[in-house]
C-alpha atoms as a PDB file:
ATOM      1  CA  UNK A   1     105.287 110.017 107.343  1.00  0.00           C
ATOM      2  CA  UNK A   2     107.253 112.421 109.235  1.00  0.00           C
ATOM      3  CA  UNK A   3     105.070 111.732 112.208  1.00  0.00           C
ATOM      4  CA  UNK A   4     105.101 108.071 111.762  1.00  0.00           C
ATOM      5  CA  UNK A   5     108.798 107.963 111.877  1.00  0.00           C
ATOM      6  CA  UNK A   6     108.780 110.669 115.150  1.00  0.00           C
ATOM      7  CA  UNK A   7     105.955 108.282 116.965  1.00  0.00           C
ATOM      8  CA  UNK A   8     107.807 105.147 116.120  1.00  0.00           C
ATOM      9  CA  UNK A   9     111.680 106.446 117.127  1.00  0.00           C
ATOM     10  CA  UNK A  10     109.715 107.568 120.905  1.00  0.00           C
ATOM     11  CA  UNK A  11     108.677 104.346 121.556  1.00  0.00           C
ATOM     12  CA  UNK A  12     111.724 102.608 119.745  1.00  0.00           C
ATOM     13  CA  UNK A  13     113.740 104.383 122.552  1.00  0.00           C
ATOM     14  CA  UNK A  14     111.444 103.142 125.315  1.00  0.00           C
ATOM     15  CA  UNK A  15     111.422 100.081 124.638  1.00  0.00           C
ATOM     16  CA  UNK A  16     115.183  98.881 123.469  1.00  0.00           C
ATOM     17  CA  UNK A  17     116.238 100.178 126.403  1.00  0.00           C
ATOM     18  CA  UNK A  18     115.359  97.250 128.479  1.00  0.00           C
ATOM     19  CA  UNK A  19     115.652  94.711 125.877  1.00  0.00           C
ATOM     20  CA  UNK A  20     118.623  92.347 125.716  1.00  0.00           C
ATOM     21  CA  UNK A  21     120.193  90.617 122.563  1.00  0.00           C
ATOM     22  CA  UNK A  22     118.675  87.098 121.925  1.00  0.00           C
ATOM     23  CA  UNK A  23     120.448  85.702 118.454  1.00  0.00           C
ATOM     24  CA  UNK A  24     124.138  86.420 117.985  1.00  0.00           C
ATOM     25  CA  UNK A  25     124.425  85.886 114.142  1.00  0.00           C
ATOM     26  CA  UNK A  26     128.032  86.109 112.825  1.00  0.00           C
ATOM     27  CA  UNK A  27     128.773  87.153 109.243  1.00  0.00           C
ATOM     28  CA  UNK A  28     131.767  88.125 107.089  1.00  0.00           C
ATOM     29  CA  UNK A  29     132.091  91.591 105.437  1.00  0.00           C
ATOM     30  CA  UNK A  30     130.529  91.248 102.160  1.00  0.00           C
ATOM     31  CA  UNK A  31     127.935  88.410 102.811  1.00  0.00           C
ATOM     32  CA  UNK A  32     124.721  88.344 102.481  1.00  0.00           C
ATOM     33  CA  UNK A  33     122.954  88.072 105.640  1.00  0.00           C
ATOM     34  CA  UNK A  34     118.883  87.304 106.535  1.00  0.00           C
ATOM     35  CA  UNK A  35     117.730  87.898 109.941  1.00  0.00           C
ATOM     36  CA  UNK A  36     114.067  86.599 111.396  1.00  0.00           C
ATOM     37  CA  UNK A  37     111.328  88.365 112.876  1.00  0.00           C
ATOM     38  CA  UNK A  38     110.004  86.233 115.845  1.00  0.00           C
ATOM     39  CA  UNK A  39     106.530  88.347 115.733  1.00  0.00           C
ATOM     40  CA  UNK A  40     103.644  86.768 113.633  1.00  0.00           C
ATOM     41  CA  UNK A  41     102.610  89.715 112.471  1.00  0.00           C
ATOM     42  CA  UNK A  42     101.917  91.557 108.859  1.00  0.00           C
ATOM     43  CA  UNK A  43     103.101  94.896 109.071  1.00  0.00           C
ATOM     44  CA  UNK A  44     106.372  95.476 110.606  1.00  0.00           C
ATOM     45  CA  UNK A  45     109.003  97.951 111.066  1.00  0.00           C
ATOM     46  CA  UNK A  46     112.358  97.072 110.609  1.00  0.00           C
ATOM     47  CA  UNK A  47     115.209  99.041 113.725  1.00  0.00           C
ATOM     48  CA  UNK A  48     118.741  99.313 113.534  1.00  0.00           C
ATOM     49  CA  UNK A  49     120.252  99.862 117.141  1.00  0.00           C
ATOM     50  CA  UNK A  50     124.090 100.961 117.242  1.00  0.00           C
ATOM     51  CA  UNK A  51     125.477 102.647 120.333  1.00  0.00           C
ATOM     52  CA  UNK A  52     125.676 105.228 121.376  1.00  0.00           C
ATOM     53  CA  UNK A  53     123.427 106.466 118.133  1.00  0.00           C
ATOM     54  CA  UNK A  54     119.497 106.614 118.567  1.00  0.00           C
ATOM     55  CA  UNK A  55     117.662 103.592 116.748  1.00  0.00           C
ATOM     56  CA  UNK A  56     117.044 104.008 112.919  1.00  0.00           C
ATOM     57  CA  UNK A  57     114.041 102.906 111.364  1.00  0.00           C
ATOM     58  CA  UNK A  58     115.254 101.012 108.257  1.00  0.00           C
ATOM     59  CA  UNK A  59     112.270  99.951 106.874  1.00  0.00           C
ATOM     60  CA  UNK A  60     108.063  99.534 107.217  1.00  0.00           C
ATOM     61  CA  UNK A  61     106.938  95.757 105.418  1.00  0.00           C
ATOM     62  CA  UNK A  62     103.638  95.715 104.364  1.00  0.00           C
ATOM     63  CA  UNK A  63     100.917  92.639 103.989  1.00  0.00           C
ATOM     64  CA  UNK A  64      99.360  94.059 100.852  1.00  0.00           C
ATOM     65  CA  UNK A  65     102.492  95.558  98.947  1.00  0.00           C
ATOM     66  CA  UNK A  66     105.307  93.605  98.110  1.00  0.00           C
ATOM     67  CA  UNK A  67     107.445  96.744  98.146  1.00  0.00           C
ATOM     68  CA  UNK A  68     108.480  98.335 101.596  1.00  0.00           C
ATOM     69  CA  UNK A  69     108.475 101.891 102.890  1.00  0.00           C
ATOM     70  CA  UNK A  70     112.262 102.694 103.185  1.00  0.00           C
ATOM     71  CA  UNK A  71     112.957 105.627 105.878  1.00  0.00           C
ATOM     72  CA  UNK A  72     116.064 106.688 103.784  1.00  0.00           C
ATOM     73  CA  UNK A  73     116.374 106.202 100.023  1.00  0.00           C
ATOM     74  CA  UNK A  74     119.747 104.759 100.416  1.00  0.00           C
ATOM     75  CA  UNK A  75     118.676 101.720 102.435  1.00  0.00           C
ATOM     76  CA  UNK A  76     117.115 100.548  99.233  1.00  0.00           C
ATOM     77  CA  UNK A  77     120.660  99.102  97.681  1.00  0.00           C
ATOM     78  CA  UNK A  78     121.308  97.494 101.391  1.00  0.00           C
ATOM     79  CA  UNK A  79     118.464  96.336 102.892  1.00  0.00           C
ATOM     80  CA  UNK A  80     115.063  94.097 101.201  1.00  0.00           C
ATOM     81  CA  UNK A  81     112.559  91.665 103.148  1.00  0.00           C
ATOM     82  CA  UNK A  82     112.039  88.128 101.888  1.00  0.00           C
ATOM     83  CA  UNK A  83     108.899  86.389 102.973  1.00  0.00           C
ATOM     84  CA  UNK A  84     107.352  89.016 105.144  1.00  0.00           C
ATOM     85  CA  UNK A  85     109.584  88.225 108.190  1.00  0.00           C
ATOM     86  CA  UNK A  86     113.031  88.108 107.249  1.00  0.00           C
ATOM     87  CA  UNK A  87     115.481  91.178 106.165  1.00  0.00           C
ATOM     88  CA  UNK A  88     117.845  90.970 104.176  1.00  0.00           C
ATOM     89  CA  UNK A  89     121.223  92.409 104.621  1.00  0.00           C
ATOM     90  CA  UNK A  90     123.396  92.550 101.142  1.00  0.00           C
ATOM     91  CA  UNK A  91     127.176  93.113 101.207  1.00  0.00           C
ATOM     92  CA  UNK A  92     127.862  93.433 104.697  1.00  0.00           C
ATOM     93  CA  UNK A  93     130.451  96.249 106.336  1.00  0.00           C
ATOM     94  CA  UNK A  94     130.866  97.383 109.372  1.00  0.00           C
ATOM     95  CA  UNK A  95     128.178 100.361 109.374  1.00  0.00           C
ATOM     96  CA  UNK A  96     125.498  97.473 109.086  1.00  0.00           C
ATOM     97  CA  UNK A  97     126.649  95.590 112.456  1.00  0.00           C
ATOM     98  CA  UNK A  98     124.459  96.135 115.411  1.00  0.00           C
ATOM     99  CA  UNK A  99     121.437  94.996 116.815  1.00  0.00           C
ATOM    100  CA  UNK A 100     118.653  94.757 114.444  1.00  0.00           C
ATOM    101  CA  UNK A 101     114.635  94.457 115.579  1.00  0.00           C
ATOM    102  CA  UNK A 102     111.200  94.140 114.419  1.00  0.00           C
ATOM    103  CA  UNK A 103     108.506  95.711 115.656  1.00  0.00           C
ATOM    104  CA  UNK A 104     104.513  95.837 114.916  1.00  0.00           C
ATOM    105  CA  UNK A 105     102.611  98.632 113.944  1.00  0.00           C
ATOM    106  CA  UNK A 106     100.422  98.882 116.956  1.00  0.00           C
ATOM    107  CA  UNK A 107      99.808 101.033 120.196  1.00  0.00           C
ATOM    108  CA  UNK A 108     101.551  99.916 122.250  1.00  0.00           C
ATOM    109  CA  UNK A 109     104.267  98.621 119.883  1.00  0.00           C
ATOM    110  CA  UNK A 110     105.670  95.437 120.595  1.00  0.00           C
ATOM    111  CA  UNK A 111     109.153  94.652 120.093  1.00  0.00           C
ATOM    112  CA  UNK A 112     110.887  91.310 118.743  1.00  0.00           C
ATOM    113  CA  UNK A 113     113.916  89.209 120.081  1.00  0.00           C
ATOM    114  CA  UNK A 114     116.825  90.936 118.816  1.00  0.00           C
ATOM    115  CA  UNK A 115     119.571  89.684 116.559  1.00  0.00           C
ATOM    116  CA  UNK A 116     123.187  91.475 117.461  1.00  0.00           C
ATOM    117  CA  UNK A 117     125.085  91.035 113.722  1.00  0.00           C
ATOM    118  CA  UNK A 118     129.039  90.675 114.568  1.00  0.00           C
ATOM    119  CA  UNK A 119     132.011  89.604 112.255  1.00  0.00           C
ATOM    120  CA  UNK A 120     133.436  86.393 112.652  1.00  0.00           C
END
């Protein structure tokens, strides 16, 4: 897993870096919050981008498991995927606003349309 997660942050970095911010969903602290993957795909890795920190991997989605691979036990309580493309963001506060991707689980990866999540 370790070299999963190393693999996927390298080209993570490569790739954001030319990528621009496509939805602009606005939230309040405390919602609840879904955000779409735009790739029709069946595995996918789930990337939190919030300058000036390097990406985090939140989460892998798989087709055959209804349960994800979380990166960090902790993003268990915060974070879930509903119908294979959409993640779910519970009780929103201001650590969980940034850009968020998707991104499949092939060489090379490809990366989604990002959503930037801002407060109203």
């Amino acid at each position: 897993a370790i070299i999963l997660s190393e693999r996927i942050f390298s080209s993570v970095s490569v790739l954001i870096c030319c990528r621009t911010a496509v939805s602009d969903p606005l939230t309040d602290l405390g919602s609840k919050v879904s955000i779409n993957c735009d790739l029709d795909e069946n595995e996918v890795h789930w990337i939190l981008l919030k300058t000036p920190d390097p990406p985090t991997v939140i989460l892998h989605s798989f087709s055959t498991s209804a349960s994800p691979f979380y990166t960090n036990n902790t993003f268990r309580k915060k974070y879930s995927v509903q119908f294979k493309h959409h993640l779910i963001i519970n009780n929103v506060t201001a650590d969980e606003l940034g850009v968020y991707y998707c991104m499949n689980s092939r060489t090379p990866p490809k990366l989604s349309n990002s959503s930037r999540l801002h407060l109203n």
